[in-house]
Protein backbone atom coordinates (compact mmCIF):
# COMPACT_ATOMS: atom_id res chain seq x y z
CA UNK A 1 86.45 246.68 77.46
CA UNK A 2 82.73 246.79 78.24
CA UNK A 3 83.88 247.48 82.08
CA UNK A 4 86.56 249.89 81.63
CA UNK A 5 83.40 251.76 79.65
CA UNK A 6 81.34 251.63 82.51
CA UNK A 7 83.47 252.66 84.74
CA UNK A 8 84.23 255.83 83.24
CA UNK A 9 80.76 256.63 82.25
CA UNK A 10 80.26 256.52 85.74
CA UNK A 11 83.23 258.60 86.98
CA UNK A 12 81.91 261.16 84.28
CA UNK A 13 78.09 261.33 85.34
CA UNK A 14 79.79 261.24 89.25
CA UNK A 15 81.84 264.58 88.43
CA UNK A 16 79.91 265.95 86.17
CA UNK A 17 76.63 265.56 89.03
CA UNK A 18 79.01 266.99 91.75
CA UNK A 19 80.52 269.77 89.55
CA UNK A 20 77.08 270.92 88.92
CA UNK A 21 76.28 270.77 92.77
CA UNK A 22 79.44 272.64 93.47
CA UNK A 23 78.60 275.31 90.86
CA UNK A 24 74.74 276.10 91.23
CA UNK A 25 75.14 275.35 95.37
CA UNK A 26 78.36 277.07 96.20
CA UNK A 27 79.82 279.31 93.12
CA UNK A 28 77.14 281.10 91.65
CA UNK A 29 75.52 282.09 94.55
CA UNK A 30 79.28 283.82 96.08
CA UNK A 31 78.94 285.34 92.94
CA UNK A 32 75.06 286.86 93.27
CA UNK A 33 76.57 287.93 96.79
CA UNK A 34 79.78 289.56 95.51
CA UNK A 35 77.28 291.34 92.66
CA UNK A 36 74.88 292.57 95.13
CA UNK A 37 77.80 293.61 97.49
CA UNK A 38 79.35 295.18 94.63
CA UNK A 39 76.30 297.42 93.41
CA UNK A 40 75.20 298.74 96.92
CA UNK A 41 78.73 300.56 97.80
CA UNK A 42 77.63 303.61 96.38
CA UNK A 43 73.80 303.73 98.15
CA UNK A 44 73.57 306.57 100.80
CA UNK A 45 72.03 306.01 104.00
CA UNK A 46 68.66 307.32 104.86
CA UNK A 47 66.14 307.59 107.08
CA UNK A 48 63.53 304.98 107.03
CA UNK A 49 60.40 303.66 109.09
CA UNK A 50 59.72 300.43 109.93
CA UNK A 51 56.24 299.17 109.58
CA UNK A 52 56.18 295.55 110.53
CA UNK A 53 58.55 293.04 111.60
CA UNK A 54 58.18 289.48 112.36
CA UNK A 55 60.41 286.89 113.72
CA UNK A 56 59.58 282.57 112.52
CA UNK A 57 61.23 279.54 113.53
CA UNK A 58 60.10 277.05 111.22
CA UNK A 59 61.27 273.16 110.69
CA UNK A 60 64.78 272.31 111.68
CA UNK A 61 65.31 275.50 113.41
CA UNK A 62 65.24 277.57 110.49
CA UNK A 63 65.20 281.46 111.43
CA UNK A 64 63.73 284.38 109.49
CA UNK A 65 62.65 287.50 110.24
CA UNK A 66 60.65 289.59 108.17
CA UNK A 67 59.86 293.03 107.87
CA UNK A 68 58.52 295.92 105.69
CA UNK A 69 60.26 299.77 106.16
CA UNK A 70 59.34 302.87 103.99
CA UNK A 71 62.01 305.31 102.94
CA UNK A 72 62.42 308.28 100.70
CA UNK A 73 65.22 308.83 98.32
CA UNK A 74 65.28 311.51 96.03
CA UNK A 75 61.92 312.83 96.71
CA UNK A 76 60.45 309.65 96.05
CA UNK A 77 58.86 307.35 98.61
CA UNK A 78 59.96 303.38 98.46
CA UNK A 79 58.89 300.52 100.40
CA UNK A 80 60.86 297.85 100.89
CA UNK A 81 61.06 294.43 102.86
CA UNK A 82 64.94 293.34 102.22
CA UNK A 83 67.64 292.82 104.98
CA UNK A 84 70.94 292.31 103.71
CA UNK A 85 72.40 291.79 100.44
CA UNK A 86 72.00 287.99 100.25
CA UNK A 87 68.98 286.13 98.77
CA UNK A 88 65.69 286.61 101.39
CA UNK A 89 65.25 283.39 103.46
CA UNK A 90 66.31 282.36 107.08
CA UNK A 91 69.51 280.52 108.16
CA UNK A 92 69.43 277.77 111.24
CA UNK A 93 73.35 279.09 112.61
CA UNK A 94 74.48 282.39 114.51
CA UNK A 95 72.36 284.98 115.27
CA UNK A 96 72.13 287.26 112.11
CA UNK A 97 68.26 287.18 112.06
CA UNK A 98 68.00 287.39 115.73
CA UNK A 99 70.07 290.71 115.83
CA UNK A 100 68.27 291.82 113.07
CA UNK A 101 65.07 291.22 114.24
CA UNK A 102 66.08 293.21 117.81
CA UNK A 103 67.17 296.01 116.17
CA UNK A 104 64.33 296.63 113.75
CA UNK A 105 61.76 296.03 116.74
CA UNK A 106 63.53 298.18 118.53
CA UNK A 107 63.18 300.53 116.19
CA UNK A 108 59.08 299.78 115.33
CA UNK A 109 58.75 300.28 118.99
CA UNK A 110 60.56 303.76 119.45
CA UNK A 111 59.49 304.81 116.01
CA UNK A 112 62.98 306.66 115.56
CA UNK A 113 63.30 307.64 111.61
């Protein structure tokens, strides 16, 4: 009896530890994404400046680039520093920042709106 209890205490802590993993590493971050995706189909596109941009490769390849824009919506004058609708950070596969990063340079450099 005393091993049949054991055993599914530790099936339960195993799921339960692996559920939790599942949920806070995989499900409710789709579900910030799918929010934030959500909530930006109705912004407009403007014209913007950037002001800085930066590109790091830190431990373990990890790529982020970095930069700060102004804008003006409404009359009103923003500055921002977000790419993308995902939380900010660098990724160590594909080329997202990379392209990212060429693009805004491109842009610091030609100072296009």
């Amino acid at each position: 009896m005393p091993a049949k209890f054991l055993s599914l205490l530790f099936t339960g802590v195993f799921a339960a530890a692996f559920g939790a993993g599942g949920l806070f590493g995989g499900v409710l971050p789709l579900l910030e994404i799918a929010g934030n995706a959500w909530s930006v189909r109705s912004w407009q596109p403007v014209p913007g400046q950037v002001l800085e941009v930066d590109i790091e490769t830190g431990r373990r390849r990890l790529v982020t680039t970095e930069v700060r824009y102004r804008y003006e919506f409404g009359g009103v004058p923003y500055e921002s520093s977000r790419i993308g609708i995902g939380k900010p950070g660098g990724d160590s596969f594909g080329t997202w920042q990379r392209s990212w990063y060429s693009r805004l340079s491109d842009a610091l450099a030609n100072r296009p709106p």
